[in-house]
PDB file of N, CA and C in Angstrom:
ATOM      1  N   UNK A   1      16.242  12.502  18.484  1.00  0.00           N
ATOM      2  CA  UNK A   1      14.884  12.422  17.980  1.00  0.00           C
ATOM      3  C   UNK A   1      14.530  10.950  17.760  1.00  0.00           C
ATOM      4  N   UNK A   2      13.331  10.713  18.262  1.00  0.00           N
ATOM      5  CA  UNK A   2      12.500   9.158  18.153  1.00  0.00           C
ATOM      6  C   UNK A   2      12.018   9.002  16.982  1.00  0.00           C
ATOM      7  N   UNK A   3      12.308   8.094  16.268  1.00  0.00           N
ATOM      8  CA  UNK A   3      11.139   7.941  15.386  1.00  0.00           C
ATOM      9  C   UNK A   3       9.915   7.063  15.717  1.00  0.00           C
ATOM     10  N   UNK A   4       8.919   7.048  15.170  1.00  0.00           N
ATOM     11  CA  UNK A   4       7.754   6.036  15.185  1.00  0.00           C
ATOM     12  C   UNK A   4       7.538   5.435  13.752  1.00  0.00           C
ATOM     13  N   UNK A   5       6.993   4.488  14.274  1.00  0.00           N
ATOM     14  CA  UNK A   5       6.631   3.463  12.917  1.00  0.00           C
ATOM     15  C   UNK A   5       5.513   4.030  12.373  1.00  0.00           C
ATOM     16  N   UNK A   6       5.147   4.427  11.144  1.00  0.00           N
ATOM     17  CA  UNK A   6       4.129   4.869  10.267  1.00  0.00           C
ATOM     18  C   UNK A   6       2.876   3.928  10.379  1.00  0.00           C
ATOM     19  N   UNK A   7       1.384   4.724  10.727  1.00  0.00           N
ATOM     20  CA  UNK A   7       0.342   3.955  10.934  1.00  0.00           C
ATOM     21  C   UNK A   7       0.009   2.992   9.172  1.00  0.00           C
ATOM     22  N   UNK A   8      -0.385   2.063   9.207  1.00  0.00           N
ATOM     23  CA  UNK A   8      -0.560   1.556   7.623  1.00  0.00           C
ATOM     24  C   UNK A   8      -1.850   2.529   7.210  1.00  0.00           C
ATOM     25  N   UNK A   9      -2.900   3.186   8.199  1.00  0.00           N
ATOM     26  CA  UNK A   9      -3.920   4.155   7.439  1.00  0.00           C
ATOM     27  C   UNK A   9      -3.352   5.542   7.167  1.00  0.00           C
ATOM     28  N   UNK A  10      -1.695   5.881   7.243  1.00  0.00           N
ATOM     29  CA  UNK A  10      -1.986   7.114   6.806  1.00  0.00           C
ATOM     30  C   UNK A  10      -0.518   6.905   5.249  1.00  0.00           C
ATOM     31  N   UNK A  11      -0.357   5.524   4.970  1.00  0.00           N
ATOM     32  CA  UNK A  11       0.382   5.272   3.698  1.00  0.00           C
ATOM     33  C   UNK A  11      -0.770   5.491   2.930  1.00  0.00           C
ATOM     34  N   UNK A  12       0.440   5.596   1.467  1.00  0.00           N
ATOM     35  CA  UNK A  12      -0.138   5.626   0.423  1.00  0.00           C
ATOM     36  C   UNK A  12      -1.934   5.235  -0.074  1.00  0.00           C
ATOM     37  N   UNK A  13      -2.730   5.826  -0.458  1.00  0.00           N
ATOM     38  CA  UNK A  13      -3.746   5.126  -0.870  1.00  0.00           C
ATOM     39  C   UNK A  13      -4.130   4.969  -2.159  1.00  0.00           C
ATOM     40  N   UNK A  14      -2.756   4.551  -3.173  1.00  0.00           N
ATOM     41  CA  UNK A  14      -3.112   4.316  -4.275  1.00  0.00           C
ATOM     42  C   UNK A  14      -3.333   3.043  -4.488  1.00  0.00           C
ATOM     43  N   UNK A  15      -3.058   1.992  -3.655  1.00  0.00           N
ATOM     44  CA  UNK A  15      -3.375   0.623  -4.234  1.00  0.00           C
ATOM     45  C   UNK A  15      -4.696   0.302  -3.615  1.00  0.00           C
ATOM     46  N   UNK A  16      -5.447   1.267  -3.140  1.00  0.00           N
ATOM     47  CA  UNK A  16      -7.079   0.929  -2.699  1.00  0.00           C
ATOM     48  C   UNK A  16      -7.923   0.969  -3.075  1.00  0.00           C
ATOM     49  N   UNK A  17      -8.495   0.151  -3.396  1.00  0.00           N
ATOM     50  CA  UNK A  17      -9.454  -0.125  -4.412  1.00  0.00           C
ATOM     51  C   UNK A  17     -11.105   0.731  -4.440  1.00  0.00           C
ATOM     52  N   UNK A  18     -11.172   1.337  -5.196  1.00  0.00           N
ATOM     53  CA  UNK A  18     -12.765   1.734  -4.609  1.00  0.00           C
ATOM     54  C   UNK A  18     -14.157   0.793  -5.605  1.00  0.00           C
ATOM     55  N   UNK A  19     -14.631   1.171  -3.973  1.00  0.00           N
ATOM     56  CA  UNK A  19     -16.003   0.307  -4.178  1.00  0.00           C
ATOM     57  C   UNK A  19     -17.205   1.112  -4.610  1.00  0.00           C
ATOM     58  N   UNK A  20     -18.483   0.340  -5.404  1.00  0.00           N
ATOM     59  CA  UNK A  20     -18.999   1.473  -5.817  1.00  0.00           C
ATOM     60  C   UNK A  20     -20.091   0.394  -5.339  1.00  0.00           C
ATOM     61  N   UNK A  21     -21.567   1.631  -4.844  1.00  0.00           N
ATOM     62  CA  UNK A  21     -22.726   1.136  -4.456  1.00  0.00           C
ATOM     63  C   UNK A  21     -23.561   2.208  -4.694  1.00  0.00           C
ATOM     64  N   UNK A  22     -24.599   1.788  -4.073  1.00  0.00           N
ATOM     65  CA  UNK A  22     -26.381   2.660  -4.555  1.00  0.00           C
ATOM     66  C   UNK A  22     -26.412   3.086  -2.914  1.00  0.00           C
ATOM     67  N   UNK A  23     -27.015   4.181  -2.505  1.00  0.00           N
ATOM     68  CA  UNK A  23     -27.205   4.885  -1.530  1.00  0.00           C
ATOM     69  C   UNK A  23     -28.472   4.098  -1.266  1.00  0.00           C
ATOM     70  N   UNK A  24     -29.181   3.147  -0.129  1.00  0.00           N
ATOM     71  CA  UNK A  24     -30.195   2.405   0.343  1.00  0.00           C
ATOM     72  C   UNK A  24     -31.356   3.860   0.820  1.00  0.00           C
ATOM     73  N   UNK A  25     -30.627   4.304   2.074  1.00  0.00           N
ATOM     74  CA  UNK A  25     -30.983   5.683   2.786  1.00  0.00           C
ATOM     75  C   UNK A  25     -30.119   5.966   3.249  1.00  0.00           C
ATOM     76  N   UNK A  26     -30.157   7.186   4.003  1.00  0.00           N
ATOM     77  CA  UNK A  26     -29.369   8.075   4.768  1.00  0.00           C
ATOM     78  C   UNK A  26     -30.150   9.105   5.033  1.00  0.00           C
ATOM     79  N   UNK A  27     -30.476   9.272   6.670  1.00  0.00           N
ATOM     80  CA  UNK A  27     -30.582  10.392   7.126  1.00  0.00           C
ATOM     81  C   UNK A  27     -29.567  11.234   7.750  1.00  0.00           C
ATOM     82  N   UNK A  28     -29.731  12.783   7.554  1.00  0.00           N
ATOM     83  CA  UNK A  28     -28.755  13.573   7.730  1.00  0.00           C
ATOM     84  C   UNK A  28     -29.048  13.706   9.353  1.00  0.00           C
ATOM     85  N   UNK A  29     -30.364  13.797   9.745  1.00  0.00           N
ATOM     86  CA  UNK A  29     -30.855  14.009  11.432  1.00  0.00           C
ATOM     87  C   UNK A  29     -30.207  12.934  12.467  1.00  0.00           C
ATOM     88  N   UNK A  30     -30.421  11.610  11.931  1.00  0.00           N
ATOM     89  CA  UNK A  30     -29.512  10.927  12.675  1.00  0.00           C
ATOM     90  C   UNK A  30     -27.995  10.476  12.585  1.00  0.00           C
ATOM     91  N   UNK A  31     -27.767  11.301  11.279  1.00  0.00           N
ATOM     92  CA  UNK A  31     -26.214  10.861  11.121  1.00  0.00           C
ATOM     93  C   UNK A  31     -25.617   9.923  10.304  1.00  0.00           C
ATOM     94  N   UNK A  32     -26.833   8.974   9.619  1.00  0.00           N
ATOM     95  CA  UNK A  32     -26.124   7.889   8.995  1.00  0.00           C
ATOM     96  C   UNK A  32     -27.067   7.113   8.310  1.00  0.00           C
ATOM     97  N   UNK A  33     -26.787   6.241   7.510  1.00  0.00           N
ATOM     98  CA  UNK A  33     -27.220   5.761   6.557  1.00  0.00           C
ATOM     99  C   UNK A  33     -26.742   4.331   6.112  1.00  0.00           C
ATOM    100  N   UNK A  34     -27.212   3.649   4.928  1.00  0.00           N
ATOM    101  CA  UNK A  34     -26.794   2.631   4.481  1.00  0.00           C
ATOM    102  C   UNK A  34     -26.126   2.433   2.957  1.00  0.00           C
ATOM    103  N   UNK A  35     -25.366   1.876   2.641  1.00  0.00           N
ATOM    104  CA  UNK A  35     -24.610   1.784   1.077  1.00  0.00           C
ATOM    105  C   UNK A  35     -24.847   0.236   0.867  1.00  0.00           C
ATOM    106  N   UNK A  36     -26.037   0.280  -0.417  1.00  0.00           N
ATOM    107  CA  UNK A  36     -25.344  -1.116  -0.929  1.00  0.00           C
ATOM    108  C   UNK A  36     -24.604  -1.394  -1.796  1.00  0.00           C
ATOM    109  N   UNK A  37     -23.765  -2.196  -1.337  1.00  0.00           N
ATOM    110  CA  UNK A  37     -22.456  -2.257  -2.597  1.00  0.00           C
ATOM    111  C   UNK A  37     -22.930  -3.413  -3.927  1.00  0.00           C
ATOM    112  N   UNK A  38     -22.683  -2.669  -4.986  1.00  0.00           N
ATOM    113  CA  UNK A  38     -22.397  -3.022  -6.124  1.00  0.00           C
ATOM    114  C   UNK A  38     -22.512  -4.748  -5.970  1.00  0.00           C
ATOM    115  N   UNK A  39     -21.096  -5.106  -5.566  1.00  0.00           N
ATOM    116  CA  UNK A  39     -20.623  -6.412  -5.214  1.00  0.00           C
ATOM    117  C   UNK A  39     -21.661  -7.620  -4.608  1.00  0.00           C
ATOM    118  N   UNK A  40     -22.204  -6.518  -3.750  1.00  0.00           N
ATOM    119  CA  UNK A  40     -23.376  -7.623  -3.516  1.00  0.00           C
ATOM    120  C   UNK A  40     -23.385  -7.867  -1.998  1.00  0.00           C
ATOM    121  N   UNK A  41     -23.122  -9.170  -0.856  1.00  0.00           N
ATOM    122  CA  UNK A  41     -23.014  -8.544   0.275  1.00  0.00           C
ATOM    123  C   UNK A  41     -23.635  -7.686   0.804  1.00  0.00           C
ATOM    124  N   UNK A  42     -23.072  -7.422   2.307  1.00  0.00           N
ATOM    125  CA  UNK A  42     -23.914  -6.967   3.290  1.00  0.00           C
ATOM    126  C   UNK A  42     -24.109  -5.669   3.207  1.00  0.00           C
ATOM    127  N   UNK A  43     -25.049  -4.815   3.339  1.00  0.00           N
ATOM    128  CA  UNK A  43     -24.906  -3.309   3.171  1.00  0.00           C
ATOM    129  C   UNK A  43     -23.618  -2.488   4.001  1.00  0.00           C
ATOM    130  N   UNK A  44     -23.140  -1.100   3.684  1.00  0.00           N
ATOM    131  CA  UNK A  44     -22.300  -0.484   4.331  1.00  0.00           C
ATOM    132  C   UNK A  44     -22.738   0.474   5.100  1.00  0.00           C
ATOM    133  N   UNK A  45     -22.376   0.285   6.394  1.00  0.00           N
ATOM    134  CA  UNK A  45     -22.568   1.651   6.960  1.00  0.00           C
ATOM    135  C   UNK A  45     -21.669   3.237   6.806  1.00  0.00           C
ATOM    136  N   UNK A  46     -22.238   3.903   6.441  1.00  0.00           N
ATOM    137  CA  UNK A  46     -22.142   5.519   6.401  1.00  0.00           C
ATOM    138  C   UNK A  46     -22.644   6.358   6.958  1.00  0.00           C
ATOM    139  N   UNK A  47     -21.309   7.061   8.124  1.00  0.00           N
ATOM    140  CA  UNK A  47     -21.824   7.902   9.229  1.00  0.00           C
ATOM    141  C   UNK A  47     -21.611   9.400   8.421  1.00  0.00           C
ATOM    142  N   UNK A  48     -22.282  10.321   9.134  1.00  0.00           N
ATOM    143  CA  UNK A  48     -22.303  11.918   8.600  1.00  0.00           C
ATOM    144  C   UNK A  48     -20.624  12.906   8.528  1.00  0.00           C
ATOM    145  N   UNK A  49     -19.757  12.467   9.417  1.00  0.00           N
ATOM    146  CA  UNK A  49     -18.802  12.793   9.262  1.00  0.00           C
ATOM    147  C   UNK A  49     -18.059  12.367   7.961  1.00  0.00           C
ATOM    148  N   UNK A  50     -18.097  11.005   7.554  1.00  0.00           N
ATOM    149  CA  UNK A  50     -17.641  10.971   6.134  1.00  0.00           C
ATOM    150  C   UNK A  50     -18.053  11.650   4.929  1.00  0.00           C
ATOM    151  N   UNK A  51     -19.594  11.958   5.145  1.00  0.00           N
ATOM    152  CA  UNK A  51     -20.701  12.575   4.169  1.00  0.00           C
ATOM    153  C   UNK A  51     -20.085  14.083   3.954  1.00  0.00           C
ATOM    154  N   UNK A  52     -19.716  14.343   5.795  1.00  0.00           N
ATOM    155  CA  UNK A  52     -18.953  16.221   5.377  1.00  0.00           C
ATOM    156  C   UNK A  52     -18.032  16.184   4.731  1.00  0.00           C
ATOM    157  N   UNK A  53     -17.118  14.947   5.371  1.00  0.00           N
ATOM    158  CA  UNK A  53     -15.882  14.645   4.560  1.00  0.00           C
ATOM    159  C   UNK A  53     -15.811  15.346   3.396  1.00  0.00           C
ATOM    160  N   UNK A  54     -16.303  15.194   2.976  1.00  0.00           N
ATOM    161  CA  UNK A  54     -16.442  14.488   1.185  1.00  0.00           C
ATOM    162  C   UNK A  54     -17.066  16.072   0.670  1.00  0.00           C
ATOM    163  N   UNK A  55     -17.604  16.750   1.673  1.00  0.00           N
ATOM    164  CA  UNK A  55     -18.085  18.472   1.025  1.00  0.00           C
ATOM    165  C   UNK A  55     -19.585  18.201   0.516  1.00  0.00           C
ATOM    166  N   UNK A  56     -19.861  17.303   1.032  1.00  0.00           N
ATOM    167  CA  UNK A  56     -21.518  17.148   0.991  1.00  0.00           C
ATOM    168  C   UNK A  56     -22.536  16.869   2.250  1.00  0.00           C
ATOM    169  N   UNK A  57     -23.595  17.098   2.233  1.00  0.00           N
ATOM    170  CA  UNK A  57     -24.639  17.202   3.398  1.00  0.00           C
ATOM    171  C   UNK A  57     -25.664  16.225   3.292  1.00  0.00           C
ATOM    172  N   UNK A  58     -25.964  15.738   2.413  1.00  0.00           N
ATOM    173  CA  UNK A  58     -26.820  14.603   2.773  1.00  0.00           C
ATOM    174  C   UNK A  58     -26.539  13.664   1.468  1.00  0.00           C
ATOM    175  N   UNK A  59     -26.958  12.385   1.166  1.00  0.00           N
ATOM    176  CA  UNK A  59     -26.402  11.382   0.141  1.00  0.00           C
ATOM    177  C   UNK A  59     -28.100  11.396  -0.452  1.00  0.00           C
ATOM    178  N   UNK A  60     -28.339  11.186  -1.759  1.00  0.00           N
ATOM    179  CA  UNK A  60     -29.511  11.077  -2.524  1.00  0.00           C
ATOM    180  C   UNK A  60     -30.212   9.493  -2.389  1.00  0.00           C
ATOM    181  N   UNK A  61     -30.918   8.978  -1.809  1.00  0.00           N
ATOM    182  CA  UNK A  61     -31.354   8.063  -1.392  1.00  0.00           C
ATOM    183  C   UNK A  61     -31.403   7.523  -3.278  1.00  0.00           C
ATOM    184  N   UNK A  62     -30.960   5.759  -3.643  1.00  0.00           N
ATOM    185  CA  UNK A  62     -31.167   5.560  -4.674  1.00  0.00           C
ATOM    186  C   UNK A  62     -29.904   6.047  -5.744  1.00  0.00           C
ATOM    187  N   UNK A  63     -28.703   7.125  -5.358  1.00  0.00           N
ATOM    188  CA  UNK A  63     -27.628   7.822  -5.899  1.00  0.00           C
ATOM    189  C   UNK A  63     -26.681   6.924  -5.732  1.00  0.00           C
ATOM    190  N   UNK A  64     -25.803   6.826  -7.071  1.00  0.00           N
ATOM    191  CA  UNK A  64     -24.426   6.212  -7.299  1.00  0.00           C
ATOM    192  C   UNK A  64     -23.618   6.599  -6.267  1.00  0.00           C
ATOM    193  N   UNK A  65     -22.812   5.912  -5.979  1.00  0.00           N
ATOM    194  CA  UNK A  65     -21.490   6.500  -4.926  1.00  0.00           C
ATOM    195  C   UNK A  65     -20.465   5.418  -4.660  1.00  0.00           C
ATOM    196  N   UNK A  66     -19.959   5.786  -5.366  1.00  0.00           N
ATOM    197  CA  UNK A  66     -18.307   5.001  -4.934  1.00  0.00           C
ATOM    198  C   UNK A  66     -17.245   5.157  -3.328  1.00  0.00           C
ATOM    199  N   UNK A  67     -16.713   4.440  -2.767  1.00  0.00           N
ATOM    200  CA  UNK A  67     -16.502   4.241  -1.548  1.00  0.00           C
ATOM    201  C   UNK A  67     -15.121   4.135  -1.692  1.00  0.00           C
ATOM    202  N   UNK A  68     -14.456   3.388  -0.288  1.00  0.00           N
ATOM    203  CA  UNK A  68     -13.436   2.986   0.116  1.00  0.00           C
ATOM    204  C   UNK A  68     -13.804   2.559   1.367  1.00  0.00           C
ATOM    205  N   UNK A  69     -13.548   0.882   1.611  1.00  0.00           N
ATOM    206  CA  UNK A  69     -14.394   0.517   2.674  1.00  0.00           C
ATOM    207  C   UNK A  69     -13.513   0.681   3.645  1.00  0.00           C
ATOM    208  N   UNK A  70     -13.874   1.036   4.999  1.00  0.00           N
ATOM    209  CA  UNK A  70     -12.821   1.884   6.076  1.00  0.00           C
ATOM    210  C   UNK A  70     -13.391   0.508   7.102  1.00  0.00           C
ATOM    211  N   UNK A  71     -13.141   0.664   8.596  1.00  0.00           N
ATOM    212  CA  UNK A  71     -13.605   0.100   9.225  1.00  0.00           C
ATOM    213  C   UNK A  71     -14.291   0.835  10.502  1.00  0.00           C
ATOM    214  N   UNK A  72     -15.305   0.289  10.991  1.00  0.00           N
ATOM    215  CA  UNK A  72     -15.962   1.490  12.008  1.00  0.00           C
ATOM    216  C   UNK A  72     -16.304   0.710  13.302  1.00  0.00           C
ATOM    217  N   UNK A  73     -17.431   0.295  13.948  1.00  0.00           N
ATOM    218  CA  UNK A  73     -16.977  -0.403  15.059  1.00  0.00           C
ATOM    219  C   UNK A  73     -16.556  -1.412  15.217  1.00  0.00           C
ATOM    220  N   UNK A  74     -16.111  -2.372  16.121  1.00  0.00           N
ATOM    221  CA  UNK A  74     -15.610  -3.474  15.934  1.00  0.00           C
ATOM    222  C   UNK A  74     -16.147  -4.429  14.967  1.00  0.00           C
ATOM    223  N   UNK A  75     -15.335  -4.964  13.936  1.00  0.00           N
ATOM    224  CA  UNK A  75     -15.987  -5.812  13.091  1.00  0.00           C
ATOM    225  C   UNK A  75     -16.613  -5.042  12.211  1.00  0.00           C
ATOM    226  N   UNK A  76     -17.176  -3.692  11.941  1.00  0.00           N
ATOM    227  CA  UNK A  76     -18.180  -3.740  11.110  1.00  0.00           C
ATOM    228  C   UNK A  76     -17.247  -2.345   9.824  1.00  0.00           C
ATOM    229  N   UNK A  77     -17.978  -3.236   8.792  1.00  0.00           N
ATOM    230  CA  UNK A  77     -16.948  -2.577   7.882  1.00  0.00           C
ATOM    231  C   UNK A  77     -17.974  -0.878   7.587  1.00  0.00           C
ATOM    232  N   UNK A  78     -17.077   0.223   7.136  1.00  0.00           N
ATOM    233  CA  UNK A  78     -17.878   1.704   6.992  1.00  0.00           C
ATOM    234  C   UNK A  78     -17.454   2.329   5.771  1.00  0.00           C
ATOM    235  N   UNK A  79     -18.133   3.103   5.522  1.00  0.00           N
ATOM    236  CA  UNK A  79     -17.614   3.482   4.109  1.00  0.00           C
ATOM    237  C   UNK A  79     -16.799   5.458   4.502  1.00  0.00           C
ATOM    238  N   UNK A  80     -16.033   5.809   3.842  1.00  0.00           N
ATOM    239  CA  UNK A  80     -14.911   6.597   3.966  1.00  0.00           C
ATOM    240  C   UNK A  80     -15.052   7.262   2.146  1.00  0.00           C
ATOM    241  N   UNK A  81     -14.211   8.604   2.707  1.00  0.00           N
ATOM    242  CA  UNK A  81     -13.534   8.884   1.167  1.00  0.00           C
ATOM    243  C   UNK A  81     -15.026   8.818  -0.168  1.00  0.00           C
ATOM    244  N   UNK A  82     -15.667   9.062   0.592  1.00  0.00           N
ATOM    245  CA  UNK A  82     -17.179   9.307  -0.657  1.00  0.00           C
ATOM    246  C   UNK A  82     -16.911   9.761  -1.511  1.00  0.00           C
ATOM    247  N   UNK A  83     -17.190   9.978  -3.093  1.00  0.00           N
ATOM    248  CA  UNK A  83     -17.511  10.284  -4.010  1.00  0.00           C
ATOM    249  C   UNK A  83     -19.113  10.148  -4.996  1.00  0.00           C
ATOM    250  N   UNK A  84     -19.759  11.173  -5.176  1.00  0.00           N
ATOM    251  CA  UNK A  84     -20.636  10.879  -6.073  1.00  0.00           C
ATOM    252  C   UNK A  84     -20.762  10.770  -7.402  1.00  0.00           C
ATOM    253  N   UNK A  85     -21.601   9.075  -7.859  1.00  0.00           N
ATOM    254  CA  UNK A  85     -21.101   9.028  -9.024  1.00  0.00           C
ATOM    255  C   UNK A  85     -20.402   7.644  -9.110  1.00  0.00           C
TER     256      UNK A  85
END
């Protein structure tokens, strides 16, 4: 039996920090939306698959939501692991 080396996204995720921001918009029709973070910086993108993720259907435009910034296309950072609140 082979082993493989463990991807670093499927270790532990207790030392990850979550980020918390204000929901800008998000439409559910096109899939995605914007997060501004707390921190300040560039807004986050948030696609609809994270939104199901998470056991929810659309984000409250203006609503708290804490993150975990993931990465999505090249370079551009995405938000993951939603929570509202």
């Amino acid at each position: 039996m082979q082993l493989y080396p463990v991807r670093e996204r499927f270790l532990s995720r207790s030392d990850t920090k979550l980020a918390m921001g204000t929901v800008k918009w998000f439409n559910a029709i096109k899939g995605y939306g914007f997060i501004k973070p707390d921190e300040g910086g560039s807004d986050v993108f948030v696609h609809i698959s994270a939104v199901k993720k998470a056991g929810l259907s659309e984000l409250p435009e203006g609503g708290k939501i804490s993150y975990e910034r993931g990465t999505g296309r090249p370079g551009k950072t995405s938000a993951e692991n939603l929570r509202i609140g």
